[in-house]
Protein backbone atom coordinates (compact mmCIF):
# COMPACT_ATOMS: atom_id res chain seq x y z
CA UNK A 1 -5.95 8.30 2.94
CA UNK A 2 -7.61 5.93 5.64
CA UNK A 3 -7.90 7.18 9.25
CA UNK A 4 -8.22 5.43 11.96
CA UNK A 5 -8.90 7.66 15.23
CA UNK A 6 -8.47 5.30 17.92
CA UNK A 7 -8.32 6.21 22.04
CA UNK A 8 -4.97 6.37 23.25
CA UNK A 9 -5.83 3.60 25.69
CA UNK A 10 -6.02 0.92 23.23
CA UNK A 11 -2.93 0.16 22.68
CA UNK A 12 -2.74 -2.93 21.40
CA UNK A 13 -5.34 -2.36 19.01
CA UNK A 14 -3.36 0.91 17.48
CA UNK A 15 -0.26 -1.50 17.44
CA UNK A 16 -2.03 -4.10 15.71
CA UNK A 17 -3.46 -1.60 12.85
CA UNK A 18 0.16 0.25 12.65
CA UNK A 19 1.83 -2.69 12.06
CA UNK A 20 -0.72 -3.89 9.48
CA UNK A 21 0.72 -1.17 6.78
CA UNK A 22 4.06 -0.20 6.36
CA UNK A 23 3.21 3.12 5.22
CA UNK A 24 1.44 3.94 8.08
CA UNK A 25 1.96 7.33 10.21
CA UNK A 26 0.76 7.80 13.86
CA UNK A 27 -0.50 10.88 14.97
CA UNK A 28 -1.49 11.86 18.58
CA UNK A 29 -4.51 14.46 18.75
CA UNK A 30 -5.36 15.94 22.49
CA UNK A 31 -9.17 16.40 22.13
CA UNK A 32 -10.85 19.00 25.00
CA UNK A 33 -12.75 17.07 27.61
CA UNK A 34 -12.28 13.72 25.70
CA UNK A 35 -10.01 10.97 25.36
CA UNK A 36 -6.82 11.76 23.55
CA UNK A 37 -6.85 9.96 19.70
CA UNK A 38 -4.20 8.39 17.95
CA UNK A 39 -4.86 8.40 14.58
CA UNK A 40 -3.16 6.18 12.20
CA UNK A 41 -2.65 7.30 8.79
CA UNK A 42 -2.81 4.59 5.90
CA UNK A 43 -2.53 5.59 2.48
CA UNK A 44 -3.94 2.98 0.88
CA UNK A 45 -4.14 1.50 -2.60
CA UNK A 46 -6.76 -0.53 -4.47
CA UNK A 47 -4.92 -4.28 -4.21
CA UNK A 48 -4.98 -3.47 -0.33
CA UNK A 49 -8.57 -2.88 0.36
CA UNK A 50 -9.52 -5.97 1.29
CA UNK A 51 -7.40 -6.58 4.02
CA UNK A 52 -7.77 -3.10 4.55
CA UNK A 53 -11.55 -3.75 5.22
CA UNK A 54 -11.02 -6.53 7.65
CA UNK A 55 -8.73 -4.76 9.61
CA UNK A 56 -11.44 -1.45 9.61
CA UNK A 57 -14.77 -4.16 10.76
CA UNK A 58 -12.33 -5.88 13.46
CA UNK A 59 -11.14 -1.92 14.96
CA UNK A 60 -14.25 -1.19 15.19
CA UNK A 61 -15.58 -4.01 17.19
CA UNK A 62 -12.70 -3.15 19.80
CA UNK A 63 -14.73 0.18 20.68
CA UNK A 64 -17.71 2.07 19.67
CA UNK A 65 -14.85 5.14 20.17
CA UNK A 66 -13.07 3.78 17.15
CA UNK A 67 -13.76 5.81 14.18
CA UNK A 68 -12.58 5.35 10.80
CA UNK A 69 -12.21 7.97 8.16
CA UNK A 70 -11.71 8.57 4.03
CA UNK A 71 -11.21 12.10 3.02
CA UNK A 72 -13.52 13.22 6.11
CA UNK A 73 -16.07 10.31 5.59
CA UNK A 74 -16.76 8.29 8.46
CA UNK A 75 -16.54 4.23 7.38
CA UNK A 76 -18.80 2.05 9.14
CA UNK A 77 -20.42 -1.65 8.28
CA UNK A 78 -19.98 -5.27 7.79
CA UNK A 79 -16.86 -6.32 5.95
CA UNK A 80 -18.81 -6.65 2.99
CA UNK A 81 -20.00 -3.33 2.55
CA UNK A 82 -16.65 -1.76 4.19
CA UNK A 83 -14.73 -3.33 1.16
CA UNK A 84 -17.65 -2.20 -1.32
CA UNK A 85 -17.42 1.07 0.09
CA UNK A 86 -14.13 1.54 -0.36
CA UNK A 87 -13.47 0.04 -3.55
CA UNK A 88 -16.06 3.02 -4.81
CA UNK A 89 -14.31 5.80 -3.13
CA UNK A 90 -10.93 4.88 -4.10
CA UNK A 91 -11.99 4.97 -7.95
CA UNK A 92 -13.93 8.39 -7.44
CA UNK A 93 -10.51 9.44 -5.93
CA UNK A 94 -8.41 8.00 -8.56
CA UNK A 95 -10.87 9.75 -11.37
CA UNK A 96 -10.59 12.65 -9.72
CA UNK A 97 -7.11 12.93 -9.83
CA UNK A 98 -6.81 11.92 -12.96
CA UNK A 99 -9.21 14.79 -14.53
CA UNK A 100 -7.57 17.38 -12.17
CA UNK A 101 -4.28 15.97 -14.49
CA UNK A 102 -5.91 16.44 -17.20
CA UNK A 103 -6.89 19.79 -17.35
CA UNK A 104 -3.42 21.00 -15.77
CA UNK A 105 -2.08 19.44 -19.24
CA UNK A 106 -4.97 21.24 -20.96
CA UNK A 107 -3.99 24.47 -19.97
């Protein structure tokens, strides 16, 4: 999953992102003493990443408040090396899965 934590006051750019996957979920987190976050939730798949990492370089420019997460991993860099970066994490994610499968069946 891809997160975007973006301030609640940027409206249009949480609109934009939303509406750039269908899948995506919105989340509203109250932070103490901070802005309040959205976060928009993108599960994302391998044939998406590209756009994926245009829409991650352009969020960011928006705000230096913008953060953007995978599995707890905070995504930051030209498009480039967003879309590089990505591309590896998704196939360390998809191999993990896929030996966790494994050994279920090897039990």
């Amino acid at each position: 999953m891809l997160i975007f934590n973006i301030p609640k006051k940027h409206q249009e750019l949480i609109k934009e992102v939303s509406e750039s996957f269908d899948n995506s979920e919105l989340v509203e987190v109250d932070s103490l003493g901070a802005d309040t976050i959205v976060q928009v939730i993108v599960p994302i798949i391998t044939v998406a990443i590209p756009a994926v990492a245009s829409i991650v370089v352009k969020a960011m420019s928006v705000s230096s408040k913008v953060e953007i997460e995978w599995n707890g991993i905070k995504i930051k860099g030209s498009e480039k090396q967003v879309e590089k970066f990505l591309n590896k994490l998704y196939f360390l994610d998809e191999k993990e899965k896929s030996e966790k499968a494994s050994k279920k069946k090897g039990k």
